[in-house]
N, C-alpha and C. Protein backbone atom coordinates (compact mmCIF):
# COMPACT_ATOMS: atom_id res chain seq x y z
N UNK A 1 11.70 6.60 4.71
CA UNK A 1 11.51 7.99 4.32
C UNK A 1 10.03 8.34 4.28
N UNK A 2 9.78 7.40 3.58
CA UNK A 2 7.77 7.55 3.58
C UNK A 2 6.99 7.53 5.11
N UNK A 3 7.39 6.58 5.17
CA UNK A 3 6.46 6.23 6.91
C UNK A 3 6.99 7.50 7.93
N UNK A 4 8.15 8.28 7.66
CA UNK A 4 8.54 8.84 8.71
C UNK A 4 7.55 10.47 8.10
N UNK A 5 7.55 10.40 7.00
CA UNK A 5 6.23 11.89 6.72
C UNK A 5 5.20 11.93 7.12
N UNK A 6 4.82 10.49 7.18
CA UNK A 6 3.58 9.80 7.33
C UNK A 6 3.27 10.50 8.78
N UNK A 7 4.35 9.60 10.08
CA UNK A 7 4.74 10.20 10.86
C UNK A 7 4.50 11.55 11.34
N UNK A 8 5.50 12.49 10.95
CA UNK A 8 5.27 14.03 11.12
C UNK A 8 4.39 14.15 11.23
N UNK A 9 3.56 13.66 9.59
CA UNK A 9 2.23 14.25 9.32
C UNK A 9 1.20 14.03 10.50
N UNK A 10 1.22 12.68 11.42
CA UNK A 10 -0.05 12.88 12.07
C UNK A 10 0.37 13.30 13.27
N UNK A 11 1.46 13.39 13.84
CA UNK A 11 2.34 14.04 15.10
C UNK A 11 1.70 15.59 15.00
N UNK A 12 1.24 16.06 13.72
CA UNK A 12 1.08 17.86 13.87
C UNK A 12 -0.27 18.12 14.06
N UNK A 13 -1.33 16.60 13.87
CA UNK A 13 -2.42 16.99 14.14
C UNK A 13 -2.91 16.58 15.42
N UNK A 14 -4.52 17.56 16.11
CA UNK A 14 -4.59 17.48 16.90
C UNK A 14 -5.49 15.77 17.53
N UNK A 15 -5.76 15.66 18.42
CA UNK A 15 -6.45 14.38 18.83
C UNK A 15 -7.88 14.24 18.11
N UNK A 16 -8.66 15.66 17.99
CA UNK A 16 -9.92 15.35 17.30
C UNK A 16 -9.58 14.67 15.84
N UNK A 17 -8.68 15.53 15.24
CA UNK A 17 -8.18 15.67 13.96
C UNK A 17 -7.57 14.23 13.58
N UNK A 18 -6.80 13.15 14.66
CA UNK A 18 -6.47 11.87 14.58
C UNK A 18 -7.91 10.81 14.80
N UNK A 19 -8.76 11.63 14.89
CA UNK A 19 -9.93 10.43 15.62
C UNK A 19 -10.84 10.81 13.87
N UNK A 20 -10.80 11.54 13.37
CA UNK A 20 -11.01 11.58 11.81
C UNK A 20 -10.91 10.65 11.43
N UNK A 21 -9.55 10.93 11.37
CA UNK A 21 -8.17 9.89 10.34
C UNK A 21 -8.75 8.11 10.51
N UNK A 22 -8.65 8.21 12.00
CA UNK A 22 -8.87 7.06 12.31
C UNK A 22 -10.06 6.29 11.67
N UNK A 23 -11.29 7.01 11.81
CA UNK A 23 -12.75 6.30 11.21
C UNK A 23 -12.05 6.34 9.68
N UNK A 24 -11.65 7.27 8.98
CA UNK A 24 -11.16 7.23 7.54
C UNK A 24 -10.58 5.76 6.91
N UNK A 25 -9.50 5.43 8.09
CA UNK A 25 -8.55 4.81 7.92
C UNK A 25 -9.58 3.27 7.84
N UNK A 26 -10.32 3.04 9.05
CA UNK A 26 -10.58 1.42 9.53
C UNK A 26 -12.15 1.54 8.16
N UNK A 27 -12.85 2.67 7.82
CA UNK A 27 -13.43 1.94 6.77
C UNK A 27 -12.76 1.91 5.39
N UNK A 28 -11.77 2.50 5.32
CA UNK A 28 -10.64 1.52 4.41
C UNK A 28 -10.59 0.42 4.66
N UNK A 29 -9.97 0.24 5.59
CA UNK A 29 -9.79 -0.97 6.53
C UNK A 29 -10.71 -2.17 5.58
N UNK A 30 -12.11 -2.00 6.37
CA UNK A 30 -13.18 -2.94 5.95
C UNK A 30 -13.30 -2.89 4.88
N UNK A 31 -12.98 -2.11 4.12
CA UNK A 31 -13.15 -2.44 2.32
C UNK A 31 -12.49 -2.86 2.06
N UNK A 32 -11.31 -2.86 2.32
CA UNK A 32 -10.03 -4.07 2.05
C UNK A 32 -10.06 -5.12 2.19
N UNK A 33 -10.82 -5.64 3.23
CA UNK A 33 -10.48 -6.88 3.86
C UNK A 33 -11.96 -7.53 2.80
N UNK A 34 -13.18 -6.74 2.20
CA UNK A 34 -13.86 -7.11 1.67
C UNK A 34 -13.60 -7.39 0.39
N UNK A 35 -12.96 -6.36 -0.26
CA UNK A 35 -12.39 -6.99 -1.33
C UNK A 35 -11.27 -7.72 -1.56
N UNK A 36 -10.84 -8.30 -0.30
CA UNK A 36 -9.62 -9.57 -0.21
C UNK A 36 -10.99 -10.85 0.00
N UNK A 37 -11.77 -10.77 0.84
CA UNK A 37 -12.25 -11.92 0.72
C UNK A 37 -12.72 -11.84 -0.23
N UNK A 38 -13.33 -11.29 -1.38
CA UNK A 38 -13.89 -11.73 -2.69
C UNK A 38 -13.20 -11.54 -3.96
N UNK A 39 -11.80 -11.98 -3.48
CA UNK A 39 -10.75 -11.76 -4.74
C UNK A 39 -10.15 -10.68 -5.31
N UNK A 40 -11.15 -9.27 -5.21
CA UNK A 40 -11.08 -8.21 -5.82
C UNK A 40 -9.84 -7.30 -5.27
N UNK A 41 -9.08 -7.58 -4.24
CA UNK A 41 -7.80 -6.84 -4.13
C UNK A 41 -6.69 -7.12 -4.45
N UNK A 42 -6.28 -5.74 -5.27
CA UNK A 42 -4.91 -5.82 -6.17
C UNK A 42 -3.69 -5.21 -5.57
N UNK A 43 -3.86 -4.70 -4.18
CA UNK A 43 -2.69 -4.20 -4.34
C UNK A 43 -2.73 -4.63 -2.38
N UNK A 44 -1.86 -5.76 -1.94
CA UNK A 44 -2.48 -6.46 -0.75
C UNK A 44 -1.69 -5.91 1.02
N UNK A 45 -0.39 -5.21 0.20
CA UNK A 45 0.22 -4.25 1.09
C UNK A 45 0.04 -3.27 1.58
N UNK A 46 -1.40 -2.85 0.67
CA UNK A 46 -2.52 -1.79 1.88
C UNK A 46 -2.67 -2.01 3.01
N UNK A 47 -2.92 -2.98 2.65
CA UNK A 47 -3.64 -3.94 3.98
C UNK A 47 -2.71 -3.86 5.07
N UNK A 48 -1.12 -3.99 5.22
CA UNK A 48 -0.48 -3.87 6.53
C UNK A 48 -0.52 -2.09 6.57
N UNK A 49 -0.56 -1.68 5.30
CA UNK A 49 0.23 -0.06 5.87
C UNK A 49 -1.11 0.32 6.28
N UNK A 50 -2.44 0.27 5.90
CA UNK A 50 -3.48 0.77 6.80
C UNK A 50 -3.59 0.31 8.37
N UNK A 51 -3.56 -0.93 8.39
CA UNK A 51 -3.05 -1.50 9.80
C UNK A 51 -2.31 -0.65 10.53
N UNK A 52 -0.83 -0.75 10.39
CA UNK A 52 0.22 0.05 10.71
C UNK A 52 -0.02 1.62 11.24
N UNK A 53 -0.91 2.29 10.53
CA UNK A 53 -1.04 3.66 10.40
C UNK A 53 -2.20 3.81 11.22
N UNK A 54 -2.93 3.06 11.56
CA UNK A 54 -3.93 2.94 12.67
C UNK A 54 -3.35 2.78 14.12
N UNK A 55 -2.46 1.79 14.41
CA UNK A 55 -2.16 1.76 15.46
C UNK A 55 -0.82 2.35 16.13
N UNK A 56 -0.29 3.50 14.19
CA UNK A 56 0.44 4.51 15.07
C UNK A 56 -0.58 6.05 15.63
N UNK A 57 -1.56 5.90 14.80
CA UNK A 57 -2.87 7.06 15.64
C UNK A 57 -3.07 6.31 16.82
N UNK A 58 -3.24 5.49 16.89
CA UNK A 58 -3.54 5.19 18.65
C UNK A 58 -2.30 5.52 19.51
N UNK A 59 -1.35 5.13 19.06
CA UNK A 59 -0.34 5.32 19.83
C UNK A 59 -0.10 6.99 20.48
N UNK A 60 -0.27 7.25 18.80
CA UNK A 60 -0.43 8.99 19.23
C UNK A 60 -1.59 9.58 20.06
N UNK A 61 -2.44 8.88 19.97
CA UNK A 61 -3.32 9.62 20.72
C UNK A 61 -3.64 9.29 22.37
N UNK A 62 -2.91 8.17 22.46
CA UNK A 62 -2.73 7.70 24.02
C UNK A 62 -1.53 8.72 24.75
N UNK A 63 -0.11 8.79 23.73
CA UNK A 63 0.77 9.87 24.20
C UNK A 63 -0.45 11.45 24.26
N UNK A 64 -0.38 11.81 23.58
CA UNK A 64 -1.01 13.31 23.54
C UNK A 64 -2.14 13.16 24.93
N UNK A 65 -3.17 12.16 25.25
CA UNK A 65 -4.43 12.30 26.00
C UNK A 65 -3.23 12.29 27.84
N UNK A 66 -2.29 11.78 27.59
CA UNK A 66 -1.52 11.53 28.72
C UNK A 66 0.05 12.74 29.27
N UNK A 67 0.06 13.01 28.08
CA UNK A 67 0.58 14.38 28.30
C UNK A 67 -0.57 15.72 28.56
N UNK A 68 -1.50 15.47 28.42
CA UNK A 68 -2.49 16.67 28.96
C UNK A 68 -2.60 16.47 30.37
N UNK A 69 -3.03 15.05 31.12
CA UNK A 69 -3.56 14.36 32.09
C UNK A 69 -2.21 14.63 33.16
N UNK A 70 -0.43 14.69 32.36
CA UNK A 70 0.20 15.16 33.66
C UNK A 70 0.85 16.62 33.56
């Protein structure tokens, strides 16, 4: 139910608007993974759903750049 809003949600925005998200997302990313290597992360299932949510913006944004292109 969650992942599929998630979903919608970045399906309505445009490619600039996913390339945001994206820098947003991966320096999450690196703060996560920094505060996993120094013990300090508490909640460690960020860690896949930021993953996850990154490489459904890519996905989206390879469909969208390829539906313009035909």
């Amino acid at each position: 139910m969650k992942n599929s809003k998630i979903l919608q949600e970045l399906k309505d925005m445009t490619v600039d608007q996913l390339g945001d998200e994206m820098i947003k997302l991966k320096k999450e990313q690196f703060n996560l993974r920094f505060q996993q290597a120094t013990g300090q992360l508490e909640n460690t299932a960020r860690m896949r759903q930021v993953r996850r949510t990154v490489a459904r913006i890519q996905t989206l944004v390879k469909q969208k750049q390829s539906s313009v292109e035909a």
